[in-house]
Protein backbone atom coordinates (compact mmCIF):
# COMPACT_ATOMS: atom_id res chain seq x y z
CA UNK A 1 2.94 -24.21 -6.74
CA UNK A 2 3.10 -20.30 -7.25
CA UNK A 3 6.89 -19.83 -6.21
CA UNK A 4 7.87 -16.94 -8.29
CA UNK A 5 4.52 -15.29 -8.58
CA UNK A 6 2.64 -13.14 -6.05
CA UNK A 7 -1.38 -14.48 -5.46
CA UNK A 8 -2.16 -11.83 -7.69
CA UNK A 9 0.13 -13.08 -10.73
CA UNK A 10 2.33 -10.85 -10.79
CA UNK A 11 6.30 -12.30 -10.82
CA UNK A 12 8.34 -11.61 -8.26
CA UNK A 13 11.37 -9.15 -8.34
CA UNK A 14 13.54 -10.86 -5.73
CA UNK A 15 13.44 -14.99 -5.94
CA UNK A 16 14.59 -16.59 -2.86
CA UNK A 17 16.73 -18.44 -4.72
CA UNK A 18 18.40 -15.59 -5.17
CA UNK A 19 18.05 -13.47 -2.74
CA UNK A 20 17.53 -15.87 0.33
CA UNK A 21 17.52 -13.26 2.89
CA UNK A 22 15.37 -10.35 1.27
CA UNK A 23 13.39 -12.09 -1.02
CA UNK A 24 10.23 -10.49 -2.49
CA UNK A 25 6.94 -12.21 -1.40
CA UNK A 26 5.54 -15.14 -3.09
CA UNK A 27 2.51 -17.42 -3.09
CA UNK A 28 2.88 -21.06 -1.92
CA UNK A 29 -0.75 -21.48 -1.44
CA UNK A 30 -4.09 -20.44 -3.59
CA UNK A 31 -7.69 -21.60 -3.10
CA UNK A 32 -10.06 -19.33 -4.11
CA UNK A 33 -8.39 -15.98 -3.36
CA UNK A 34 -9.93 -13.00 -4.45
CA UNK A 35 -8.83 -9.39 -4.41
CA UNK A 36 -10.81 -7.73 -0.83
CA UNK A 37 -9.96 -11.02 0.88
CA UNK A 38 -9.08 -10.25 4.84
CA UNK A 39 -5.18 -10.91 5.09
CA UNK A 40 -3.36 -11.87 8.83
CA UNK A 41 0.21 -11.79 9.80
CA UNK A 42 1.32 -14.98 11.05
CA UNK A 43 4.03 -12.64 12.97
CA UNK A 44 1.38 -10.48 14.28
CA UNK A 45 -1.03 -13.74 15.12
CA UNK A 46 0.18 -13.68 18.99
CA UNK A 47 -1.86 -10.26 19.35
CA UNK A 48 -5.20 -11.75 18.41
CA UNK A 49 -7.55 -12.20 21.30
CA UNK A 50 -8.03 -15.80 20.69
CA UNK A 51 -5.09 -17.08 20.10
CA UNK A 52 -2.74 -19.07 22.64
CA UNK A 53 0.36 -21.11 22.07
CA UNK A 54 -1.77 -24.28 23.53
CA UNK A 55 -3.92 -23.91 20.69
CA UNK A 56 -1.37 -23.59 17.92
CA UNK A 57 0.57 -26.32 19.40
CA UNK A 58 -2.77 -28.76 19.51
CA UNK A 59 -3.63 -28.24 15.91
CA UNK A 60 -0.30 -26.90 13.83
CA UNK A 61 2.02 -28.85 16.44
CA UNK A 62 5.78 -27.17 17.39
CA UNK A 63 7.38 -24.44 15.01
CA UNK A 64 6.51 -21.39 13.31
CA UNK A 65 8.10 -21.95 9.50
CA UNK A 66 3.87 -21.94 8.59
CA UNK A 67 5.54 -23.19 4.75
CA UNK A 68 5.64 -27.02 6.22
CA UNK A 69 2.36 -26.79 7.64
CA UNK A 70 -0.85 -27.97 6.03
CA UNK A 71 -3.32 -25.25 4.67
CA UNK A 72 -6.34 -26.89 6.28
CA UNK A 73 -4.41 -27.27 9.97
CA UNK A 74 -4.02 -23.72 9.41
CA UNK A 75 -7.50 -22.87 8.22
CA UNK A 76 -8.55 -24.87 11.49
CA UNK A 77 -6.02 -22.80 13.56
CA UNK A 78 -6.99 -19.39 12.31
CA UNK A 79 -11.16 -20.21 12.51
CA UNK A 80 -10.38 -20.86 16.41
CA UNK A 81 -8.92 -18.21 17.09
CA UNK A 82 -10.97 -15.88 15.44
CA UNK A 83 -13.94 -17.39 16.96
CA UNK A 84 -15.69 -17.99 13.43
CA UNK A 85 -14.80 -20.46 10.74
CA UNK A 86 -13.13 -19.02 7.83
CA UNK A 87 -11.87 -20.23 4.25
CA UNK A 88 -8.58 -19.78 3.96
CA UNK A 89 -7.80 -18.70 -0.09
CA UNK A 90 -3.92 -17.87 -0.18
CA UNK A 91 -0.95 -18.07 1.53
CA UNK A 92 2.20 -16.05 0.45
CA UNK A 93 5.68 -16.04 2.00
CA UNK A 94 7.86 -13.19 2.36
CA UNK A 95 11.01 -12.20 4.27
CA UNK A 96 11.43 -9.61 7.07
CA UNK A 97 13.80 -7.21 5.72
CA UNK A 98 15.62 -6.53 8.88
CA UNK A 99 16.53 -9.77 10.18
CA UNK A 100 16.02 -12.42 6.91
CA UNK A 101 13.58 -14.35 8.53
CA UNK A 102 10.37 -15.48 6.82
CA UNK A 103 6.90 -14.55 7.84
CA UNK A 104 3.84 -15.52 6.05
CA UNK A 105 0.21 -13.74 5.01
CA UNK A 106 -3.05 -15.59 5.43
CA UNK A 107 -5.66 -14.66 3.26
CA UNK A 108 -9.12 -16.09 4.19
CA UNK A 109 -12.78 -14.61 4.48
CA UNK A 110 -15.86 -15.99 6.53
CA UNK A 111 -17.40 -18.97 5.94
């Protein structure tokens, strides 16, 4: 586990431990990342074309904390909705800074 170091290495500033409601981003998730590597929003996912709640529901099941969910359910869920499979290389976690809440950034290129 990464938990106090961004994908790219570099410690965080903010821990949640510490700062549980304006934490600074941190990597729970890395498989293969690379610097260039496409990144997606999982609070800006409901704009893609493809996606649908029916189809998040079928393969990541009820809930949006993406931290409890497998990697390769979410690899699966993001190559649907894109329409193409992708790899999925990094997943970091970081926290809105208006409300606390978490959101979470997908890294992944084409397969």
């Amino acid at each position: 586990m990464y938990m106090y170091q961004t994908i790219d290495g570099q410690e965080v500033e903010r821990s949640i431990s510490e700062y549980p409601y304006s934490y600074t981003r941190f990597c729970i998730y890395k498989n293969g990342w690379k610097p260039g590597d496409k990144v997606v929003w999982s609070d800006r996912l409901e704009n893609e074309p493809g996606y649908s709640n029916e189809i998040k529901e079928e393969i990541l099941g009820a809930g949006n904390r993406y931290s409890s969910k497998d990697p390769k359910d979410i690899e699966k869920f993001l190559s649907k909705i894109f329409g193409y499979e992708i790899k999925l290389t990094g997943i970091e976690q970081e926290c809105n800074a208006m409300n606390g809440y978490p959101y979470w950034l997908f890294y992944y290129r084409k397969k």
